[in-house]
PDB file of N, CA and C in Angstrom:
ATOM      1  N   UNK A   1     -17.632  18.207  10.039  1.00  0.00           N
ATOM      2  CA  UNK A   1     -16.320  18.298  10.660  1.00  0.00           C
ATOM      3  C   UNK A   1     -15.820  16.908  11.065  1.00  0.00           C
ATOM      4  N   UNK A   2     -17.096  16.160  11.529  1.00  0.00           N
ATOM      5  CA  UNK A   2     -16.245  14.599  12.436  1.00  0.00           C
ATOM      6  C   UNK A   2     -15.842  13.995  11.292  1.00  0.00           C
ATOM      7  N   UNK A   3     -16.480  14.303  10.074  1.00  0.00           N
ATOM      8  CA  UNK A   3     -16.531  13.280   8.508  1.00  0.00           C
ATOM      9  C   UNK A   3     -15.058  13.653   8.281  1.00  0.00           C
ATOM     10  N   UNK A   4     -14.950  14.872   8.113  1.00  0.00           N
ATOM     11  CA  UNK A   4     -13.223  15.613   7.681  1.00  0.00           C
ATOM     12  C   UNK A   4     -12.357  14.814   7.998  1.00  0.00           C
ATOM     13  N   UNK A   5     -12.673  15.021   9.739  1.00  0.00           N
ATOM     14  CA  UNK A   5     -11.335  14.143  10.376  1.00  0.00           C
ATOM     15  C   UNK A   5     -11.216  12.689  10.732  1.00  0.00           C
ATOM     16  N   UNK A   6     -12.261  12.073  10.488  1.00  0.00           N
ATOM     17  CA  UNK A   6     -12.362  10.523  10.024  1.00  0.00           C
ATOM     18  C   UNK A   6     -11.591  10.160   8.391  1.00  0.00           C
ATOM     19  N   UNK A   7     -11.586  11.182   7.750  1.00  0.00           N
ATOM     20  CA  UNK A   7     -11.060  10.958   6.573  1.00  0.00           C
ATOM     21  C   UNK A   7      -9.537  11.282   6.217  1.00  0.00           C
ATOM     22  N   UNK A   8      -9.890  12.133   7.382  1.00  0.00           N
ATOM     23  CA  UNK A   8      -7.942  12.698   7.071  1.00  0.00           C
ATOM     24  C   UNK A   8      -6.850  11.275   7.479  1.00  0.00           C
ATOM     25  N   UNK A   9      -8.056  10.941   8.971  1.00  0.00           N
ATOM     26  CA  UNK A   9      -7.416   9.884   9.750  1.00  0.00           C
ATOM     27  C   UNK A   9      -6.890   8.453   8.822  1.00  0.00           C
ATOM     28  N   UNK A  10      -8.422   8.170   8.026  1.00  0.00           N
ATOM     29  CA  UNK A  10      -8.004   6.706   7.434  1.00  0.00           C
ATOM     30  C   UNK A  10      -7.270   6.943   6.437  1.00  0.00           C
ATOM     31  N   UNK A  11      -7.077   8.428   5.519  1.00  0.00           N
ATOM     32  CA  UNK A  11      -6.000   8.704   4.092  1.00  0.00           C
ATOM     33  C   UNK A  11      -4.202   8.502   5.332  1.00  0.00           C
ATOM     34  N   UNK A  12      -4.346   8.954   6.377  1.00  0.00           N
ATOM     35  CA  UNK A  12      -2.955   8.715   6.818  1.00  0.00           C
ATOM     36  C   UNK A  12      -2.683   7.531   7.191  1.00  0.00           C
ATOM     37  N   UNK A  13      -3.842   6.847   7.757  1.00  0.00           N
ATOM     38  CA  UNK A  13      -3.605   5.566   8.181  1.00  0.00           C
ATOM     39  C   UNK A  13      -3.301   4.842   7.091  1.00  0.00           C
ATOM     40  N   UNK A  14      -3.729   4.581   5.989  1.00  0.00           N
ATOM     41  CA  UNK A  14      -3.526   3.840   4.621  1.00  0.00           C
ATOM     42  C   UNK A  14      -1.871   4.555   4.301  1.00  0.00           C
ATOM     43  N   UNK A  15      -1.649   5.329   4.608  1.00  0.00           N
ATOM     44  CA  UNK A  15      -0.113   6.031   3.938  1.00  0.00           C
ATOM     45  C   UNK A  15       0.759   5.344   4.851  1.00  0.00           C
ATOM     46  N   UNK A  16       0.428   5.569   6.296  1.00  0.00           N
ATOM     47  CA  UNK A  16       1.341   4.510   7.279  1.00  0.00           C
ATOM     48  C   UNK A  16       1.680   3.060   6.860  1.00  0.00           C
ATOM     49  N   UNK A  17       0.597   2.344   6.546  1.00  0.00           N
ATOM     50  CA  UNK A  17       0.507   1.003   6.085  1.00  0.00           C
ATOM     51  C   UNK A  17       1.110   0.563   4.915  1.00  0.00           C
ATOM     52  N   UNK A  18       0.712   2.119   3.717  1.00  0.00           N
ATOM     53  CA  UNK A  18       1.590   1.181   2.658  1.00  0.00           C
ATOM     54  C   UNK A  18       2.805   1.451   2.978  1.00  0.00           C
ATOM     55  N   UNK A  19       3.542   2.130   3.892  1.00  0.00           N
ATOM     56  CA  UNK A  19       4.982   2.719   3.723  1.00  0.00           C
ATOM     57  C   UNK A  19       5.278   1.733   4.991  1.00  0.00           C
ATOM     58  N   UNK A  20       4.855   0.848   5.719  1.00  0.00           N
ATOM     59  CA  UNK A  20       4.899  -0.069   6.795  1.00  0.00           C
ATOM     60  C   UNK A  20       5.315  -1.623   5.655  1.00  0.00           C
ATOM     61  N   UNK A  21       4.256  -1.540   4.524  1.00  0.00           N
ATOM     62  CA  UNK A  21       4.283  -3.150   3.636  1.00  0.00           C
ATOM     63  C   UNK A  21       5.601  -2.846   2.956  1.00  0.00           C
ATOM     64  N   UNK A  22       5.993  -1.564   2.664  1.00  0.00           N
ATOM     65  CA  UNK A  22       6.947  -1.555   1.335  1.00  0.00           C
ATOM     66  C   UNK A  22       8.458  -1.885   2.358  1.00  0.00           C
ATOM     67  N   UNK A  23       8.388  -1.825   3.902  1.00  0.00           N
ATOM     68  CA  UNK A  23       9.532  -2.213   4.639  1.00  0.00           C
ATOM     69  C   UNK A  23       9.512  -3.734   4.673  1.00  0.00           C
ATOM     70  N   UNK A  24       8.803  -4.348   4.543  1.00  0.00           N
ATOM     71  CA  UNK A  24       8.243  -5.682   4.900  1.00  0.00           C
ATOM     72  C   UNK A  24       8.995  -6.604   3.373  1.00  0.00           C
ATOM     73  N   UNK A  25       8.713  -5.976   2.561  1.00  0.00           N
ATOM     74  CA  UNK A  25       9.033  -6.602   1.173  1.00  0.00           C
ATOM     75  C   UNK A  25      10.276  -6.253   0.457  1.00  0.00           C
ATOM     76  N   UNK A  26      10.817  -7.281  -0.214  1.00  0.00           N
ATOM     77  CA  UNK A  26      12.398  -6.898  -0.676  1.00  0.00           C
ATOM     78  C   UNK A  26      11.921  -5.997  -1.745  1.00  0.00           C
ATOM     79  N   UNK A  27      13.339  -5.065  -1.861  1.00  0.00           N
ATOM     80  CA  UNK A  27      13.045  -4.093  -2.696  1.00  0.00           C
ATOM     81  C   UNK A  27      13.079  -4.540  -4.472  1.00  0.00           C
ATOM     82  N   UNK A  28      12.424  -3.809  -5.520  1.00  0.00           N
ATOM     83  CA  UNK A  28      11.999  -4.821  -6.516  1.00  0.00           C
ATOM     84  C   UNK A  28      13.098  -5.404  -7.507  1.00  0.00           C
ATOM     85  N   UNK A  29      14.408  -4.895  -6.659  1.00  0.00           N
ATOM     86  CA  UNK A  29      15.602  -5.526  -7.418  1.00  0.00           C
ATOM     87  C   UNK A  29      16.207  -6.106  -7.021  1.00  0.00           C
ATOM     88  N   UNK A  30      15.477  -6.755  -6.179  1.00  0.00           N
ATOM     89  CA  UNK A  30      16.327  -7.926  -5.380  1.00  0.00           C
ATOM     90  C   UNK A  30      15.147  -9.041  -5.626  1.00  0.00           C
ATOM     91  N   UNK A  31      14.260  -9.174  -5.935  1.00  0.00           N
ATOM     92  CA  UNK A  31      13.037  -9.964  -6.542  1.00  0.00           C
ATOM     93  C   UNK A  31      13.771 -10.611  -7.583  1.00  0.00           C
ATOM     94  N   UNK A  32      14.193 -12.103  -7.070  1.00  0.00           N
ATOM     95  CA  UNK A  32      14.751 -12.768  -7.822  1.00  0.00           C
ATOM     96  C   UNK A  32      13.980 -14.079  -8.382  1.00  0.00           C
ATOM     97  N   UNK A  33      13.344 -14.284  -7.759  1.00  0.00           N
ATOM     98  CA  UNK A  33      12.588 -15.525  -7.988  1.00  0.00           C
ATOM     99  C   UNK A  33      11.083 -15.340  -8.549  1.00  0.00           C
ATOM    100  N   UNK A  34      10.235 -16.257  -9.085  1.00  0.00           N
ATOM    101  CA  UNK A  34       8.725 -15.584  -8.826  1.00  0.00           C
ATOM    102  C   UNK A  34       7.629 -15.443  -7.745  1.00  0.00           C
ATOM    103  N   UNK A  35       7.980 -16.343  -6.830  1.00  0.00           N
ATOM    104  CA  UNK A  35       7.106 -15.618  -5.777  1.00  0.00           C
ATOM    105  C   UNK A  35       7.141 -14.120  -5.432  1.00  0.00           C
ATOM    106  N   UNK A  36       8.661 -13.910  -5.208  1.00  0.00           N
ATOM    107  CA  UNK A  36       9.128 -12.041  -4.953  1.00  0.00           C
ATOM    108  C   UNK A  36       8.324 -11.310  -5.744  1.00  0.00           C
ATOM    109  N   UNK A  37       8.571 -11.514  -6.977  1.00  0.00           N
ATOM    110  CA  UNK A  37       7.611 -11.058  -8.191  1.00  0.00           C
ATOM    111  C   UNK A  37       6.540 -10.946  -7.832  1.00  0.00           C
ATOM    112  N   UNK A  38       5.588 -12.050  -7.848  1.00  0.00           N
ATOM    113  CA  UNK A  38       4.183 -12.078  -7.955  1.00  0.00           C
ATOM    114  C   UNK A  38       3.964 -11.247  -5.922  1.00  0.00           C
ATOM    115  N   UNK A  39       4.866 -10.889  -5.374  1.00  0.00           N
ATOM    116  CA  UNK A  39       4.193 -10.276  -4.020  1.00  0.00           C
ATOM    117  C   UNK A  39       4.947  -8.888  -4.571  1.00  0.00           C
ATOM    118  N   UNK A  40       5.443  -8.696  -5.253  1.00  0.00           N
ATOM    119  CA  UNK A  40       5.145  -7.226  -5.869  1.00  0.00           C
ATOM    120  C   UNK A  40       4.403  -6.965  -6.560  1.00  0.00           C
ATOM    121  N   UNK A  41       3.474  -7.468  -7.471  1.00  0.00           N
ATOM    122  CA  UNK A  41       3.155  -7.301  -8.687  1.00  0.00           C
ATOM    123  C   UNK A  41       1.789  -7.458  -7.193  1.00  0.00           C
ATOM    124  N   UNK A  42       1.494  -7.782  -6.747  1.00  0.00           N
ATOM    125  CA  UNK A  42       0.302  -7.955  -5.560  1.00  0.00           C
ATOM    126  C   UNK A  42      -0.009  -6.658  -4.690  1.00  0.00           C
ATOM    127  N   UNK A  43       1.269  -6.342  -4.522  1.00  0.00           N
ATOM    128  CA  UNK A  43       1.247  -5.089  -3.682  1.00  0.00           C
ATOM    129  C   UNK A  43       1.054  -3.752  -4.189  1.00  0.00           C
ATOM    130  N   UNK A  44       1.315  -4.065  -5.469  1.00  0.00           N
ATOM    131  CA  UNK A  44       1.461  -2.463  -6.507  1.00  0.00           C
ATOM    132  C   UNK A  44      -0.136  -2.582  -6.891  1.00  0.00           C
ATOM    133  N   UNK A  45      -0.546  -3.654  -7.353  1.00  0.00           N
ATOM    134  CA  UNK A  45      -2.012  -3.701  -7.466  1.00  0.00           C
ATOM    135  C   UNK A  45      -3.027  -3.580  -6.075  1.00  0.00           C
ATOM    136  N   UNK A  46      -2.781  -3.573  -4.885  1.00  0.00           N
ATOM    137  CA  UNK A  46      -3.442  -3.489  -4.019  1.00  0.00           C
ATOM    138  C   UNK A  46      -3.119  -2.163  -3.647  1.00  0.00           C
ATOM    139  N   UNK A  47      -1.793  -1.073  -3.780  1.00  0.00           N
ATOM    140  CA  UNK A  47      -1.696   0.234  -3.489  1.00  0.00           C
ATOM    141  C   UNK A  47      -2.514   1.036  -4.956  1.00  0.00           C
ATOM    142  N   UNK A  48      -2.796   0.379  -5.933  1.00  0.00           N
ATOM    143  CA  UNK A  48      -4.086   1.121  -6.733  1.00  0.00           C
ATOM    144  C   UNK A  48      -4.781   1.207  -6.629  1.00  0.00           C
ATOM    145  N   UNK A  49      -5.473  -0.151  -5.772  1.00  0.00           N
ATOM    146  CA  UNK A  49      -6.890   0.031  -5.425  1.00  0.00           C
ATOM    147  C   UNK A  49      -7.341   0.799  -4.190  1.00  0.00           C
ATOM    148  N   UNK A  50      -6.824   0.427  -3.281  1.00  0.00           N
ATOM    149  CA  UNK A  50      -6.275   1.576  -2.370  1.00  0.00           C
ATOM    150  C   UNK A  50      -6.659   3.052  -2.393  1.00  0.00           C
ATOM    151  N   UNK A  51      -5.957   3.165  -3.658  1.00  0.00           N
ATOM    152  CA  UNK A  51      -5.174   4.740  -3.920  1.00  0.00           C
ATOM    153  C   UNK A  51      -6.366   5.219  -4.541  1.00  0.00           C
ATOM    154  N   UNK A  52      -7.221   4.583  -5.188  1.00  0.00           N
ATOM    155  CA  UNK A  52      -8.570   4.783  -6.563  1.00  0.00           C
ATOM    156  C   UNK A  52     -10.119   4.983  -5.323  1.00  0.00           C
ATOM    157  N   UNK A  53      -9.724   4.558  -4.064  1.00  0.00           N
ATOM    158  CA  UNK A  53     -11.153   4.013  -3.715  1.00  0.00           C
ATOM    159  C   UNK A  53     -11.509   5.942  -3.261  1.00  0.00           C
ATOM    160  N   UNK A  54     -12.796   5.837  -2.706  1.00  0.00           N
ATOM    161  CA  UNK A  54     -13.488   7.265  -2.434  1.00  0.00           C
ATOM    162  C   UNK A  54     -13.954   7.152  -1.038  1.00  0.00           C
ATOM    163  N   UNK A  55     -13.443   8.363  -0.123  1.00  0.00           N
ATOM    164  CA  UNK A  55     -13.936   7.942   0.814  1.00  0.00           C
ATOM    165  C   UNK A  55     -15.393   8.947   1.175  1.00  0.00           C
TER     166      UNK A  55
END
């Protein structure tokens, strides 16, 4: 049971966070330059790994 709700906790906590980064960052059509780019192309790869891991 404590495992359940340790897990429910960190799958919401990770949902808070990415939906906390995606306010933080211009949206991907306004990514005009390449830094913008490369901190999207950063963030979409870090919400896979994220999204892939097992808890």
């Amino acid at each position: 049971m404590f495992r359940e709700d340790i897990s429910e906790y960190v799958a919401q906590l990770q949902l808070h966070m990415t939906l906390q980064a995606r306010n933080l960052l211009p949206t991907l059509t306004t990514a005009t330059n390449s830094r913008e780019q490369l901190l999207h192309e950063t963030q979409a790869n870090i919400e896979k790994l994220v999204s892939r891991q097992r808890l």
